[in-house]
C-alpha atoms as a PDB file:
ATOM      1  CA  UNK A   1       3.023  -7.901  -1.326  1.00  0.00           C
ATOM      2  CA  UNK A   2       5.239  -6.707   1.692  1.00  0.00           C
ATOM      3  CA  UNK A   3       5.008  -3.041   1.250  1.00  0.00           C
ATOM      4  CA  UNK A   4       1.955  -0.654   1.822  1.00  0.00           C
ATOM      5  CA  UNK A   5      -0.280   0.490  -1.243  1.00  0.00           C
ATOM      6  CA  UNK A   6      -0.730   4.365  -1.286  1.00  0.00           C
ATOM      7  CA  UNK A   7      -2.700   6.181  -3.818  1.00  0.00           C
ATOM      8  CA  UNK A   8      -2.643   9.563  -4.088  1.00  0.00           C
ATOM      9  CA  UNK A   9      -6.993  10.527  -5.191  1.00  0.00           C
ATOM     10  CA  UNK A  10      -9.374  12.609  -6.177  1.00  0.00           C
ATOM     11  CA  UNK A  11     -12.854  10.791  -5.911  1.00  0.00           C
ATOM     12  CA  UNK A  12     -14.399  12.668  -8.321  1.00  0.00           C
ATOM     13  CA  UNK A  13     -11.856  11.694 -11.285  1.00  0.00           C
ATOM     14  CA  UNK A  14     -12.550   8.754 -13.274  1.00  0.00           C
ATOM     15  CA  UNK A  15      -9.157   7.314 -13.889  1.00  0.00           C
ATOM     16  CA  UNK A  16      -9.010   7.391 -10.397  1.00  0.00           C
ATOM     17  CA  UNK A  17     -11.481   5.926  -8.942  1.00  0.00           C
ATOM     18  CA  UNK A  18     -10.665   3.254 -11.453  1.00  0.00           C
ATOM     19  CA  UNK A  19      -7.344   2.721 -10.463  1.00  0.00           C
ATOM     20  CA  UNK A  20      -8.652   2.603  -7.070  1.00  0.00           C
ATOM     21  CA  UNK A  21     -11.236  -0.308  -7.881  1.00  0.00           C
ATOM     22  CA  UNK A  22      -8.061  -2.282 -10.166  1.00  0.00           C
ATOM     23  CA  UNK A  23      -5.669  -2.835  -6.578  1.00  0.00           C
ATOM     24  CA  UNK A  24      -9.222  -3.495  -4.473  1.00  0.00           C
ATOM     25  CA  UNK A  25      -9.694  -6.445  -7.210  1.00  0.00           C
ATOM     26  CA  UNK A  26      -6.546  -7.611  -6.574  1.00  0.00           C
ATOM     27  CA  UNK A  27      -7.364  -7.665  -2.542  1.00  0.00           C
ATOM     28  CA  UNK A  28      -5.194  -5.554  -1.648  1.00  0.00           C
ATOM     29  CA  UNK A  29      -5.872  -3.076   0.777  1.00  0.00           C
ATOM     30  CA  UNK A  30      -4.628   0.962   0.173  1.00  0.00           C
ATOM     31  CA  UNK A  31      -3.734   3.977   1.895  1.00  0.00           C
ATOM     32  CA  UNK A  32      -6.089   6.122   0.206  1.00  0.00           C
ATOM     33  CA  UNK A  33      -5.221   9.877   0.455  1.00  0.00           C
ATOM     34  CA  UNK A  34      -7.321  12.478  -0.668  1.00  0.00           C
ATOM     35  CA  UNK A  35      -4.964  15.153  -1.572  1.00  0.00           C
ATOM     36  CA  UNK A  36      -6.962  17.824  -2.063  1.00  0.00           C
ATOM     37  CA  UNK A  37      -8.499  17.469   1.434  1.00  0.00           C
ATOM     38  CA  UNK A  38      -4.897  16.688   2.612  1.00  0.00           C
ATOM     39  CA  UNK A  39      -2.286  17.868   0.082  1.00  0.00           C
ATOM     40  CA  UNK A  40       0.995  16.841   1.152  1.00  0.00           C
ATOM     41  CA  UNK A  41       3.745  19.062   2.270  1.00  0.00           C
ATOM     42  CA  UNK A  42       6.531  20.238   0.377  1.00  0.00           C
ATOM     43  CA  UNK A  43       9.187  17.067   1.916  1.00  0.00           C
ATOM     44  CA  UNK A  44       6.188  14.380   0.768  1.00  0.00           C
ATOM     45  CA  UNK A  45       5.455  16.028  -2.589  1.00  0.00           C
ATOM     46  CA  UNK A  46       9.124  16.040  -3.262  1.00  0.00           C
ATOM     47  CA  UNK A  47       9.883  12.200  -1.983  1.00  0.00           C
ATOM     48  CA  UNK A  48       7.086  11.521  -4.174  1.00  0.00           C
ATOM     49  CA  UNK A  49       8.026  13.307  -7.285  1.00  0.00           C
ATOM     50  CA  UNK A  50      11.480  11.009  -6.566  1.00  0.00           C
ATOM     51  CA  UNK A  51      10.010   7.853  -6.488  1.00  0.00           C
ATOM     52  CA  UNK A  52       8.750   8.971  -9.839  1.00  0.00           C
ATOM     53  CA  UNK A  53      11.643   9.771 -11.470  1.00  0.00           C
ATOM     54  CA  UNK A  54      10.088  12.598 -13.319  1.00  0.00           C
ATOM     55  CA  UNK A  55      10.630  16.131 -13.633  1.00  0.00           C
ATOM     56  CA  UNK A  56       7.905  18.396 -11.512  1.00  0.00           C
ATOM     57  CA  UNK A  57       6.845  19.624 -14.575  1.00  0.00           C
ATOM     58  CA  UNK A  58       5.882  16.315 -16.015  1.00  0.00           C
ATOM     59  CA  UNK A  59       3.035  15.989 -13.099  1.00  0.00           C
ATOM     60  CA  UNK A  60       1.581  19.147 -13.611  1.00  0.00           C
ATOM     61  CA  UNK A  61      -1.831  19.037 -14.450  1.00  0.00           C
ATOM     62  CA  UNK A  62      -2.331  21.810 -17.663  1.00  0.00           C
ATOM     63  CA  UNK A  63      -6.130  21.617 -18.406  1.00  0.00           C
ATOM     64  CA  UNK A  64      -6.977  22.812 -15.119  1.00  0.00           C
ATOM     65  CA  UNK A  65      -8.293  26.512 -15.043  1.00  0.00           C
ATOM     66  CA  UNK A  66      -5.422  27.813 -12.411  1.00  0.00           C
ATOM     67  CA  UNK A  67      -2.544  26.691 -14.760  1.00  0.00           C
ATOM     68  CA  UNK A  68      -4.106  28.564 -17.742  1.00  0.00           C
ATOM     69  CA  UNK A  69      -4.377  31.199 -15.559  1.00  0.00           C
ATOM     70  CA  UNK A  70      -1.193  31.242 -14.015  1.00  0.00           C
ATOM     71  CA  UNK A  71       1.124  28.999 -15.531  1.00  0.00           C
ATOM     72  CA  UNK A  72       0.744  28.610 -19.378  1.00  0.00           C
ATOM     73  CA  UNK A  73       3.284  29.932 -21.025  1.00  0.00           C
ATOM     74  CA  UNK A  74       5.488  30.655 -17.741  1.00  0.00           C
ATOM     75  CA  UNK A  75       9.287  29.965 -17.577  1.00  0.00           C
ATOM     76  CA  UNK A  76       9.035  27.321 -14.425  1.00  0.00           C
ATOM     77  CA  UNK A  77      12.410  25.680 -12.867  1.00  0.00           C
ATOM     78  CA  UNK A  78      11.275  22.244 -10.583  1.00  0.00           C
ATOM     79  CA  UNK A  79      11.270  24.200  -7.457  1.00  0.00           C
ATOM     80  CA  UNK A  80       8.732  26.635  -9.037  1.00  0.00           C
ATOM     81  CA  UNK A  81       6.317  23.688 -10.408  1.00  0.00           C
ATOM     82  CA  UNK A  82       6.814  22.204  -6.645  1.00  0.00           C
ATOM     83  CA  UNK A  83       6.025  25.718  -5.010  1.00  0.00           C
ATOM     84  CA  UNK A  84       2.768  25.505  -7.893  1.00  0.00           C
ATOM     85  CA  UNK A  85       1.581  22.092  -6.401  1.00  0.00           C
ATOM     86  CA  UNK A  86       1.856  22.898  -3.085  1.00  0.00           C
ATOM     87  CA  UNK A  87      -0.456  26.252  -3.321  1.00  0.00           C
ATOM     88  CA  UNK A  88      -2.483  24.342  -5.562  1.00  0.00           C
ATOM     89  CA  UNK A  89      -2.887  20.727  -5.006  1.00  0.00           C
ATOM     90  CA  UNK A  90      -5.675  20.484  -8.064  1.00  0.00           C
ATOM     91  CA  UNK A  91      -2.615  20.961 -10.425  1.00  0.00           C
ATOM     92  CA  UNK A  92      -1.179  17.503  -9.097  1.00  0.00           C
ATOM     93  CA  UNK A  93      -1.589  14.622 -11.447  1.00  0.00           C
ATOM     94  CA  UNK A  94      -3.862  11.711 -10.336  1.00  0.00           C
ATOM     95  CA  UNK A  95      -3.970   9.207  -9.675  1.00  0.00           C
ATOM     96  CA  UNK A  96      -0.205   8.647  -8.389  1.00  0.00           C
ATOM     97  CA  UNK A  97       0.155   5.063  -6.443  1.00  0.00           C
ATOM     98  CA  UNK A  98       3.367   4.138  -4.425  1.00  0.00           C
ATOM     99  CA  UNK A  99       4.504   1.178  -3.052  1.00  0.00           C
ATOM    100  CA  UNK A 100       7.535   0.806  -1.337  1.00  0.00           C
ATOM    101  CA  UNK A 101      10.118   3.425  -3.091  1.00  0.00           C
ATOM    102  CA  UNK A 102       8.602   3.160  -6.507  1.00  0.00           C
ATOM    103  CA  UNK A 103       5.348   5.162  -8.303  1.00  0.00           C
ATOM    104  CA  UNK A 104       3.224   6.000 -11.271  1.00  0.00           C
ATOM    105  CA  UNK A 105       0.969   7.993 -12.230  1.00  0.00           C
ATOM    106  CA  UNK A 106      -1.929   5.593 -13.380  1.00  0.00           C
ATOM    107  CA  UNK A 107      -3.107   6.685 -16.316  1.00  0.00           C
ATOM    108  CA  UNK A 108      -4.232   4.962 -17.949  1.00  0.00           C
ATOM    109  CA  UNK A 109      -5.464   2.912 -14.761  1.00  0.00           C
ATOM    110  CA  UNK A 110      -3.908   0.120 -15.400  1.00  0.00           C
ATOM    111  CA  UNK A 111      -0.518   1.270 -15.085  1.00  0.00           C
ATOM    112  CA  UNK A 112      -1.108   0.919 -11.714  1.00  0.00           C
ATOM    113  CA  UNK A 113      -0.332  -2.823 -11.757  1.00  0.00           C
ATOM    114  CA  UNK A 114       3.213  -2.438 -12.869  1.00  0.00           C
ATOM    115  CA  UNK A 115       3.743  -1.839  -8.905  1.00  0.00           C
ATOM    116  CA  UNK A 116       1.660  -4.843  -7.911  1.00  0.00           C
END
């Protein structure tokens, strides 16, 4: 594999850490980015929401308490779920991995090797 394995984590999620553990199996070493210790800016969070191909809204995490709070229920275009993510990077979906200009969001984990 030619281009660089990023994953987009939260340690203390299950489905990633395991997603994590699948492309260390494989011996392949990732970019591991915690991105709620360093959330990505507005120009990475869009790239990556590209390489998905999804709309903003599909990567919005809804069980978390600030999108009950602030969210549910709300009429959101993508640059208002994008503006959401940014001010709160818990309501990003994880794990996301890239490699080269394609993602997923691994979940399950082993999504993740569609990419490898």
């Amino acid at each position: 594999m030619t281009d660089p394995v990023r994953i987009y984590h939260n340690p203390c999620c299950s489905k990633s850490r395991s997603a994590c553990a699948i492309v260390a199996e494989k011996g392949i070493h990732a970019e591991i980015v915690e991105y709620l210790k360093s959330p990505p800016s507005r120009e990475e969070l869009v790239a990556l929401i590209a390489k998905l191909g999804l709309p903003p809204g599909d990567i919005v995490r809804t069980n978390e308490i600030i999108f009950k709070n602030e969210y549910h229920g709300r009429e959101m275009s993508d640059d208002d779920w994008i503006d959401a993510m940014i001010a709160h990077p818990i309501l990003i979906e994880r794990p996301i991995v890239v490699v080269g200009d394609r993602a997923v969001v691994a979940r399950p984990p082993e999504r993740v090797l569609e990419l490898l």
